[in-house]
C-alpha atoms as a PDB file:
ATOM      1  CA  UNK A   1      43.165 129.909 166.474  1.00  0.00           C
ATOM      2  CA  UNK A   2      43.325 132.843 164.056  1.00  0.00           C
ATOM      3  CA  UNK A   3      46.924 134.057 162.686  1.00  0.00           C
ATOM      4  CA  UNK A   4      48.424 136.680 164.872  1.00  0.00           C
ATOM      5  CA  UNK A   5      49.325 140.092 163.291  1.00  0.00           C
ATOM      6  CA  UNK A   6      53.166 140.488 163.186  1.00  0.00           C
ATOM      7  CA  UNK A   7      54.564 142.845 165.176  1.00  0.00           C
ATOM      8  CA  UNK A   8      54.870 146.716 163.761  1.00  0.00           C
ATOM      9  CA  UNK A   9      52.278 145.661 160.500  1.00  0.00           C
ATOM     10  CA  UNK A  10      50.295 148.064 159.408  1.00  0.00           C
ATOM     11  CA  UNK A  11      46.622 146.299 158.576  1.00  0.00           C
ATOM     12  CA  UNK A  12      44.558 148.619 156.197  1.00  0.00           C
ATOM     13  CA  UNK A  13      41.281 149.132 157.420  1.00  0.00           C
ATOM     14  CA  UNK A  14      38.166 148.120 155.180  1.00  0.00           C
ATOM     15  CA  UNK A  15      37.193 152.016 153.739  1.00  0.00           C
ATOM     16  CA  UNK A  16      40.815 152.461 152.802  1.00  0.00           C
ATOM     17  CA  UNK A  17      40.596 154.759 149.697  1.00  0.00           C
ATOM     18  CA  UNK A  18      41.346 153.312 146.357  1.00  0.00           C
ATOM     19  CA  UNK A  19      42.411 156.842 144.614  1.00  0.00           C
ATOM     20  CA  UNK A  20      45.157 157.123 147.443  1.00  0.00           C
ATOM     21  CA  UNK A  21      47.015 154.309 147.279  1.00  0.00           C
ATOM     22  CA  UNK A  22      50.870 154.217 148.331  1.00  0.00           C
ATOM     23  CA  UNK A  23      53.049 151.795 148.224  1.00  0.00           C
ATOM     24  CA  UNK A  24      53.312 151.313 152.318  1.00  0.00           C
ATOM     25  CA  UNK A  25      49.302 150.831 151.582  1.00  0.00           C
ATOM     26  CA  UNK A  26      49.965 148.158 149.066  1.00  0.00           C
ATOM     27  CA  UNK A  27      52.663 146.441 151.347  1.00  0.00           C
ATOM     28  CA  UNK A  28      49.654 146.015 154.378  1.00  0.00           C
ATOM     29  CA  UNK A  29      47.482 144.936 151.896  1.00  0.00           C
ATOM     30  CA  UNK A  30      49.592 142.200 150.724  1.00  0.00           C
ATOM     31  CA  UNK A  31      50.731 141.314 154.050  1.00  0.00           C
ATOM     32  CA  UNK A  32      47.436 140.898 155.106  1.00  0.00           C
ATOM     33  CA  UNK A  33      46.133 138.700 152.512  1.00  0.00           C
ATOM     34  CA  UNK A  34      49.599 136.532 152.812  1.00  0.00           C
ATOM     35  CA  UNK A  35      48.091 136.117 156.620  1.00  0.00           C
ATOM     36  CA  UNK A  36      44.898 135.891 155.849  1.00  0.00           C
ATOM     37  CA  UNK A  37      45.407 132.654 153.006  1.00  0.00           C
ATOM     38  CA  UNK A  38      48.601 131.430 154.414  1.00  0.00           C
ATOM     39  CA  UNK A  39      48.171 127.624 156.745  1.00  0.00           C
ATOM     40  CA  UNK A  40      49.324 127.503 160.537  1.00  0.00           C
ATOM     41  CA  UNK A  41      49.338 124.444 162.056  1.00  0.00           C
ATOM     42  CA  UNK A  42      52.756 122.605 162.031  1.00  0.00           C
ATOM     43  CA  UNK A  43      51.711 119.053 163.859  1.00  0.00           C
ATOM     44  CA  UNK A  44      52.003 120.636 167.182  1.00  0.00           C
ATOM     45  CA  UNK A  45      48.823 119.319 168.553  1.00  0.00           C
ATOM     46  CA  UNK A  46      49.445 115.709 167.621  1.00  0.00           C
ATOM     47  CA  UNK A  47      50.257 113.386 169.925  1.00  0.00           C
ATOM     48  CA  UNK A  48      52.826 111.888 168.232  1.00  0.00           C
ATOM     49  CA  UNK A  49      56.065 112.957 168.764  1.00  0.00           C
ATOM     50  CA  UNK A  50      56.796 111.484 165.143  1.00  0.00           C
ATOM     51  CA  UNK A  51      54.203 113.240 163.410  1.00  0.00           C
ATOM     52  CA  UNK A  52      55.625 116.731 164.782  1.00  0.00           C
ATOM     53  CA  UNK A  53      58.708 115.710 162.840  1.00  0.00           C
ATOM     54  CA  UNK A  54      57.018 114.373 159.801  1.00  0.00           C
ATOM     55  CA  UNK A  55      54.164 117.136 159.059  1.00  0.00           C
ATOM     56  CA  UNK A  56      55.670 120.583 157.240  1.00  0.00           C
ATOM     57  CA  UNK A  57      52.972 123.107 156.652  1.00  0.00           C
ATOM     58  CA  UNK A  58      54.350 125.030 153.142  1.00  0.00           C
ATOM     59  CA  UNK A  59      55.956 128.071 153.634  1.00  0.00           C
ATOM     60  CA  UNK A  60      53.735 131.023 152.131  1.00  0.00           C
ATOM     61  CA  UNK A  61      55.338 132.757 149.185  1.00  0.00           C
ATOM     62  CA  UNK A  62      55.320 136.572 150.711  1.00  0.00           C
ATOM     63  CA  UNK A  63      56.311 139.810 148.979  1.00  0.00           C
ATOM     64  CA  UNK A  64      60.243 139.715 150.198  1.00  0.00           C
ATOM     65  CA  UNK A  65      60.437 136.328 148.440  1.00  0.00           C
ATOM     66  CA  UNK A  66      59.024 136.841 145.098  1.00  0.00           C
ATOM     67  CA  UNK A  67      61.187 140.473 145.003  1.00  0.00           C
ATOM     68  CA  UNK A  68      64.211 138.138 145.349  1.00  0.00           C
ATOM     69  CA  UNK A  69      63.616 136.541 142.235  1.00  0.00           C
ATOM     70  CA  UNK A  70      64.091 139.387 140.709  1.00  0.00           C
ATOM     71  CA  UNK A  71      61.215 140.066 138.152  1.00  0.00           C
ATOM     72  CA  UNK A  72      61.395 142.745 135.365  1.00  0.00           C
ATOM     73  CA  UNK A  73      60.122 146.161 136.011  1.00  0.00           C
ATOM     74  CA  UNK A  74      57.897 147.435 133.281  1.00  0.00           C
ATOM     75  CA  UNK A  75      57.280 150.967 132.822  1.00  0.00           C
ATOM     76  CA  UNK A  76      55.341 151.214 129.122  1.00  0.00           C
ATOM     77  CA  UNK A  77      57.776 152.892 127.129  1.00  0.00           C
ATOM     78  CA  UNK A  78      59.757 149.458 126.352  1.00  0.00           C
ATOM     79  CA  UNK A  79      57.313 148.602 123.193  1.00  0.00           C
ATOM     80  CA  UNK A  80      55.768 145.032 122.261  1.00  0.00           C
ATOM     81  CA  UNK A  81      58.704 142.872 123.222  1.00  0.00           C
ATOM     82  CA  UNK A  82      59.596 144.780 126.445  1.00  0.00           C
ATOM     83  CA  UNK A  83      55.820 143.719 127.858  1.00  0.00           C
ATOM     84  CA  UNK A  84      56.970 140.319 126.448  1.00  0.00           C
ATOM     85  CA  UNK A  85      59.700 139.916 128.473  1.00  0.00           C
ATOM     86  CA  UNK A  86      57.858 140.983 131.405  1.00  0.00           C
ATOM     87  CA  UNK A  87      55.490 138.614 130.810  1.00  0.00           C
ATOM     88  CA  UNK A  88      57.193 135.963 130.369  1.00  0.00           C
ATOM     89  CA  UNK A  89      59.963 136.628 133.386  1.00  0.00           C
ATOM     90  CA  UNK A  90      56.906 137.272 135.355  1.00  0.00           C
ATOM     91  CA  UNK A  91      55.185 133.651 134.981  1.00  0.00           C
ATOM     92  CA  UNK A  92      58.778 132.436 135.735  1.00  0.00           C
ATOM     93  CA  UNK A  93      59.069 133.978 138.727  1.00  0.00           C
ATOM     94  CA  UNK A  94      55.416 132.820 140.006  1.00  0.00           C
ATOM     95  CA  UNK A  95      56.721 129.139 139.626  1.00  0.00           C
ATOM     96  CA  UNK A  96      59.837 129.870 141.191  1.00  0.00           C
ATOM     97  CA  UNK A  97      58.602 131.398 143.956  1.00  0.00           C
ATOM     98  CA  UNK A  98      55.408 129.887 144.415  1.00  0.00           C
ATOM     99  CA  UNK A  99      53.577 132.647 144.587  1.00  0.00           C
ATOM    100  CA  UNK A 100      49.925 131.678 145.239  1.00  0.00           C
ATOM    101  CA  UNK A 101      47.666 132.454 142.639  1.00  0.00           C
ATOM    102  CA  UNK A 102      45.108 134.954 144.771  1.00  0.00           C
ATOM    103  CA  UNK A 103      48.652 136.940 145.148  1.00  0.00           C
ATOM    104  CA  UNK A 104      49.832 137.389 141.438  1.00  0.00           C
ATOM    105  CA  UNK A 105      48.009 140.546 140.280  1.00  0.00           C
ATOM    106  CA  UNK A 106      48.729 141.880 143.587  1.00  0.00           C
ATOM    107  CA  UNK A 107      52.597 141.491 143.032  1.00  0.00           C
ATOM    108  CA  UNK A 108      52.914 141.865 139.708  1.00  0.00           C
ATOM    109  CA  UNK A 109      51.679 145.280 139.640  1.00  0.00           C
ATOM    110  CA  UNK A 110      54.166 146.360 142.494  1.00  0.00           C
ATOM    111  CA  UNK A 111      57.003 146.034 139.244  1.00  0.00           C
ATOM    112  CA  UNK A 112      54.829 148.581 137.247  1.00  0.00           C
ATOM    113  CA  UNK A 113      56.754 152.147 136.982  1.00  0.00           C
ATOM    114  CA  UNK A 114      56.364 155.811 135.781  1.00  0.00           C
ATOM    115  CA  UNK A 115      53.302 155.144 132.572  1.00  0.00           C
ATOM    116  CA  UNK A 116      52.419 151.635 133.255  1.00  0.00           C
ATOM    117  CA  UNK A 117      52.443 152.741 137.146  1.00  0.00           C
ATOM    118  CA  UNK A 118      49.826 155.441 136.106  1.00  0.00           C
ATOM    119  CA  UNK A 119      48.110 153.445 134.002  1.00  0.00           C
ATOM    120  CA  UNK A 120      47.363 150.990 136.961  1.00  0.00           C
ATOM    121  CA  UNK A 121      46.601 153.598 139.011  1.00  0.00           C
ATOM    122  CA  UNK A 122      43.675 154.623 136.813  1.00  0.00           C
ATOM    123  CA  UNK A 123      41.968 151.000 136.938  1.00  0.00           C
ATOM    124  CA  UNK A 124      42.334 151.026 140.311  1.00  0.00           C
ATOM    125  CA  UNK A 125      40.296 154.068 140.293  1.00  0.00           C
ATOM    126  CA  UNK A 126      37.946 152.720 138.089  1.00  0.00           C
ATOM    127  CA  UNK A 127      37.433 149.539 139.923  1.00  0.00           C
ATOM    128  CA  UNK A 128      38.157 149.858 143.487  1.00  0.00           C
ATOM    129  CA  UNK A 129      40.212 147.042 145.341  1.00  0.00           C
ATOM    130  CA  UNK A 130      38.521 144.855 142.842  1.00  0.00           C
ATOM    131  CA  UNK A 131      41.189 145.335 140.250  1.00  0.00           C
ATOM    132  CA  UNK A 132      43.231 143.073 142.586  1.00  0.00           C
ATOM    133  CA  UNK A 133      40.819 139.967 142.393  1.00  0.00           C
ATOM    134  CA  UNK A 134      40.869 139.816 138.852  1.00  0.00           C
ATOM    135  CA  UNK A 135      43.314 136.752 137.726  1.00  0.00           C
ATOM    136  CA  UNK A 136      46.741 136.880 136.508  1.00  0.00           C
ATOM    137  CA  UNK A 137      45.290 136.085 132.656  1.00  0.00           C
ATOM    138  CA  UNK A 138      43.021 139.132 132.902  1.00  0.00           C
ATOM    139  CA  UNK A 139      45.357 141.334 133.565  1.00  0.00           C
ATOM    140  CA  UNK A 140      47.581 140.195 130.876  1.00  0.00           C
ATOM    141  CA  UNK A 141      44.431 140.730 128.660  1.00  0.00           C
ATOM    142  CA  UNK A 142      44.176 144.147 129.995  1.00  0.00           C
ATOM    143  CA  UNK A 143      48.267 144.712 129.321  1.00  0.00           C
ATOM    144  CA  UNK A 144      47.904 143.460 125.908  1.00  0.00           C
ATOM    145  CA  UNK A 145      45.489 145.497 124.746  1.00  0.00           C
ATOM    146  CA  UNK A 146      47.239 148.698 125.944  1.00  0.00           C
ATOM    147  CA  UNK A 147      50.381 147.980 125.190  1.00  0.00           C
ATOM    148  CA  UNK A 148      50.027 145.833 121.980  1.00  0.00           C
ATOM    149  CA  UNK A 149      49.195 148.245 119.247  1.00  0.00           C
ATOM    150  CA  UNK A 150      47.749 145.870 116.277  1.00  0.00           C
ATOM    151  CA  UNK A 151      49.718 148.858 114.291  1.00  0.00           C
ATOM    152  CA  UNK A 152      53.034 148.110 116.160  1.00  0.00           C
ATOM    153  CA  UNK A 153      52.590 144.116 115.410  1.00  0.00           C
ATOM    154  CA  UNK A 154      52.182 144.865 112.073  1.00  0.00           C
ATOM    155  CA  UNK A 155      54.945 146.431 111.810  1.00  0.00           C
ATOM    156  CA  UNK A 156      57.416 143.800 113.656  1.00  0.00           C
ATOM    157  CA  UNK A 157      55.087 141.115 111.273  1.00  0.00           C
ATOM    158  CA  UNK A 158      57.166 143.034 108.284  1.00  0.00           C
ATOM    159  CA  UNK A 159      60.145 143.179 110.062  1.00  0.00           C
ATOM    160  CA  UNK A 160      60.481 139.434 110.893  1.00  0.00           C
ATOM    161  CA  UNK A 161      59.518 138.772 106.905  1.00  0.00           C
ATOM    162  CA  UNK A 162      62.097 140.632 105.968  1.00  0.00           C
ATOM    163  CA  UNK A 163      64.642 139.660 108.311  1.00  0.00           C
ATOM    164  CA  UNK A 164      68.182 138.908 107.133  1.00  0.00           C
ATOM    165  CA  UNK A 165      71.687 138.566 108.532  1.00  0.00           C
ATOM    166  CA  UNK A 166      73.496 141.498 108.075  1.00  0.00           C
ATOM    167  CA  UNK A 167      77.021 140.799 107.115  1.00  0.00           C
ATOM    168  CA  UNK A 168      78.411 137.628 108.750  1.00  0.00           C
ATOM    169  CA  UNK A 169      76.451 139.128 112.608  1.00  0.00           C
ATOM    170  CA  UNK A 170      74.521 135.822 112.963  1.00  0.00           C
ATOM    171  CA  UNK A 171      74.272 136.329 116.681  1.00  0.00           C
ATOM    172  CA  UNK A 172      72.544 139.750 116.363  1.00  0.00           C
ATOM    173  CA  UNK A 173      70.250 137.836 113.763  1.00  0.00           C
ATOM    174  CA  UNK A 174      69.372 135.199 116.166  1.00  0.00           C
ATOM    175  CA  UNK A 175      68.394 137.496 119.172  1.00  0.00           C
ATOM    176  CA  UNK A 176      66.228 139.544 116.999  1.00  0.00           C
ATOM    177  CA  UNK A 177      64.851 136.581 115.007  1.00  0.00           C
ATOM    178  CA  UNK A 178      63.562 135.446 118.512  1.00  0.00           C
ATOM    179  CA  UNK A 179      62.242 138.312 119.698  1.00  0.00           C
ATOM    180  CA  UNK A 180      60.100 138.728 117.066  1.00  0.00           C
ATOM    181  CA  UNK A 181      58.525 135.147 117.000  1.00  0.00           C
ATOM    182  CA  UNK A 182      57.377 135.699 120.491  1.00  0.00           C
ATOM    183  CA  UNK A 183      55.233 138.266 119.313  1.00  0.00           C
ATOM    184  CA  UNK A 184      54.424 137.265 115.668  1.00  0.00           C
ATOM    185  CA  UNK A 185      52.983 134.114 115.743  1.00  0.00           C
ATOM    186  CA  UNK A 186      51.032 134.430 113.041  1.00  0.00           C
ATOM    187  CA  UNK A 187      54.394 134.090 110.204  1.00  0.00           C
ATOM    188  CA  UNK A 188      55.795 130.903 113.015  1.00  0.00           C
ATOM    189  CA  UNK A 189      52.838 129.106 114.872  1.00  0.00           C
ATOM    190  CA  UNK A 190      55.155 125.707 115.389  1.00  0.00           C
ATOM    191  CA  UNK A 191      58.843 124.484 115.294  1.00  0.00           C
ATOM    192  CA  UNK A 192      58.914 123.429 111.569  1.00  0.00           C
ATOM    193  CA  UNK A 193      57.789 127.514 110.535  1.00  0.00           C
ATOM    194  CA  UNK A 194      60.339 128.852 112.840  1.00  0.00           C
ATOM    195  CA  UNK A 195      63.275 126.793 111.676  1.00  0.00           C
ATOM    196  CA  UNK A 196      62.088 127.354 107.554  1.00  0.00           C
ATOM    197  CA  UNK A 197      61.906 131.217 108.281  1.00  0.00           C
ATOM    198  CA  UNK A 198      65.084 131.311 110.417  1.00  0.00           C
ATOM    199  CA  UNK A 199      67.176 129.609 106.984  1.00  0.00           C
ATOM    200  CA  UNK A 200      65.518 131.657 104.718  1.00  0.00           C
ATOM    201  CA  UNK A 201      67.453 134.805 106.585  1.00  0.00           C
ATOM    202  CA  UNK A 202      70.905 133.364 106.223  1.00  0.00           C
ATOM    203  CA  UNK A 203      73.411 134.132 103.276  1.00  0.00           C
ATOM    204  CA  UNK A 204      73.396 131.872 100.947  1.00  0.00           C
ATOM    205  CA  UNK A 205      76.679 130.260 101.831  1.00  0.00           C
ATOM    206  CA  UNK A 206      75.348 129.182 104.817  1.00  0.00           C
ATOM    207  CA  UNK A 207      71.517 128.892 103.588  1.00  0.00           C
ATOM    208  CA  UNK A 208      72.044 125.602 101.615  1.00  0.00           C
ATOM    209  CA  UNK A 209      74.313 123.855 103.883  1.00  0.00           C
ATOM    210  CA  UNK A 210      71.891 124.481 107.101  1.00  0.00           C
ATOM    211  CA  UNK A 211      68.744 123.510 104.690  1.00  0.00           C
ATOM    212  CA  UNK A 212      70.460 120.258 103.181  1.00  0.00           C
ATOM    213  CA  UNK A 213      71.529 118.927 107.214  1.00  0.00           C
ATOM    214  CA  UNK A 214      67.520 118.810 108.317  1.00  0.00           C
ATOM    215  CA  UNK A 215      68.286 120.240 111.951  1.00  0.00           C
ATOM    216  CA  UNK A 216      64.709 119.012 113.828  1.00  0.00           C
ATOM    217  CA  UNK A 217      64.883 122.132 116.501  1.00  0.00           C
ATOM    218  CA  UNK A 218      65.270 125.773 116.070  1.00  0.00           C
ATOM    219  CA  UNK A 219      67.970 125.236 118.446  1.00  0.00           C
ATOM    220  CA  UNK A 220      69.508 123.111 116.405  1.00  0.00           C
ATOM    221  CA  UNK A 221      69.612 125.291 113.439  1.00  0.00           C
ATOM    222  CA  UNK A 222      70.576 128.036 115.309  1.00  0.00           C
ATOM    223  CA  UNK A 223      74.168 126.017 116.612  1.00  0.00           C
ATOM    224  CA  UNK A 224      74.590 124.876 113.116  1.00  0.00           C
ATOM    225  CA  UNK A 225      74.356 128.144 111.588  1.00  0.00           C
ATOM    226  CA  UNK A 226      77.043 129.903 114.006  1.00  0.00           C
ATOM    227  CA  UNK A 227      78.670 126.834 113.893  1.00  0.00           C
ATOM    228  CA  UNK A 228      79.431 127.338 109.943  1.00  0.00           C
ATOM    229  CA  UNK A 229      79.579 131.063 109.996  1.00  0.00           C
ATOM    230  CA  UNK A 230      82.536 130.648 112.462  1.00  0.00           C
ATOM    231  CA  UNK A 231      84.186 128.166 110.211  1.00  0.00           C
ATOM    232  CA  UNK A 232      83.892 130.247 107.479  1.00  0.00           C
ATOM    233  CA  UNK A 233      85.462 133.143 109.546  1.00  0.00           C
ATOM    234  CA  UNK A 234      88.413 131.514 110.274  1.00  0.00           C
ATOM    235  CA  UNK A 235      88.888 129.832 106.863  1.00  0.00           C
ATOM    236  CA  UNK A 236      88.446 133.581 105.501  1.00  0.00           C
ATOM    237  CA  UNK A 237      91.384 134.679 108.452  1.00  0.00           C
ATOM    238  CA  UNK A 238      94.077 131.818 107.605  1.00  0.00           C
ATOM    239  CA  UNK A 239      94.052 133.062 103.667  1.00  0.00           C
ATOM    240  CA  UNK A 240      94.524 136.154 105.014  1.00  0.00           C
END
């Protein structure tokens, strides 16, 4: 028996205009295609009375739950590692919420605001509804290319070469040190680079005893390093 429409749903009819698309337009559209791919059928026409209890059809992923995991917004402005944030909080929040792959585009695009909401209006002129069938990797593609200047990675390539701790601020080192090997893959491709490039930016107090203890992780090397700058810190405060 086909799914029933819920009650007070708006379903968008099939010439519904791609160059006028709101958001209550966007909602019936994704409520429709939850309906439309979701599975009904919970057992109930066994005739087992232990098989009703043992079947469970999986719960859909709809709009309302993947909002309450809370993914990023994006709106443009936020440069290279703002759209790598999103992207990454984004793929978290598929797994979390099991958000079904035909779906992803669909709700990812309901986090874009004010440029990148403008800029996704304009393929959806350009391509009709069939900007929502393209997959989750093309439209990261499609990000990256806008929003990915090969000018601005060359810049953040310099910064990461150059990177150093300024002062005895190793935790303002680390954040930055990991932004930028998100993005700059090219200077740290595995563990081994990341850890040799993350020493290399430490004072040399601390430089030769991190080098000398061989930490195998970057997280390692990370605890080690704040581990001896806050030794130092209070060895510094007890002469004092």
């Amino acid at each position: 028996m086909a799914p029933t429409t819920r009650r007070g749903q708006n379903t968008p009819t099939n010439n519904t205009n791609p160059n006028n698309m709101t958001p209550e337009t966007v909602q019936a559209m994704i409520d429709q295609a939850l309906l439309r791919n979701s599975t009904y059928g919970d057992g109930s026409h066994s005739s087992h009375g232990d098989n009703r209890r043992n079947v469970q059809t999986a719960r859909p992923c709809y709009y309302a739950d993947f909002m309450k995991c809370q993914p990023l917004n994006f709106k443009g402005t936020e440069g290279v590692v703002g759209l790598t944030r999103w992207i990454e909080r984004m793929e978290a929040v598929f797994n979390i919420s099991s958000c079904a792959i035909e779906n992803q585009v669909m709700f990812a695009t309901c986090t874009l605001l004010d440029a990148a909401l403008t800029w996704w209006n304009g393929q959806i002129r350009t391509m009709g509804p069939e900007a929502y069938t393209m997959t989750w990797e093309g439209l990261k593609k499609k990000m990256t290319d806008k929003y990915y200047p090969q000018g601005e990675i060359q810049k953040l390539e310099i910064e990461l070469w150059n990177l150093k701790v300024k002062g005895n601020d190793v935790p303002s080192y680390t954040q930055r040190f990991q932004e930028l090997t998100l993005i700059c893959t090219k200077f740290c491709a595995n563990e081994t680079e990341k850890i040799n490039k993350y020493i290399r930016g430490l004072p040399d107090n601390n430089y030769g005893n991190v080098k000398s203890s061989k930490p195998k992780t970057l997280d390692e090397t990370i605890e080690l390093a704040n581990d001896l700058m806050d030794q130092k810190l209070r060895t510094y405060a007890e002469k004092i």
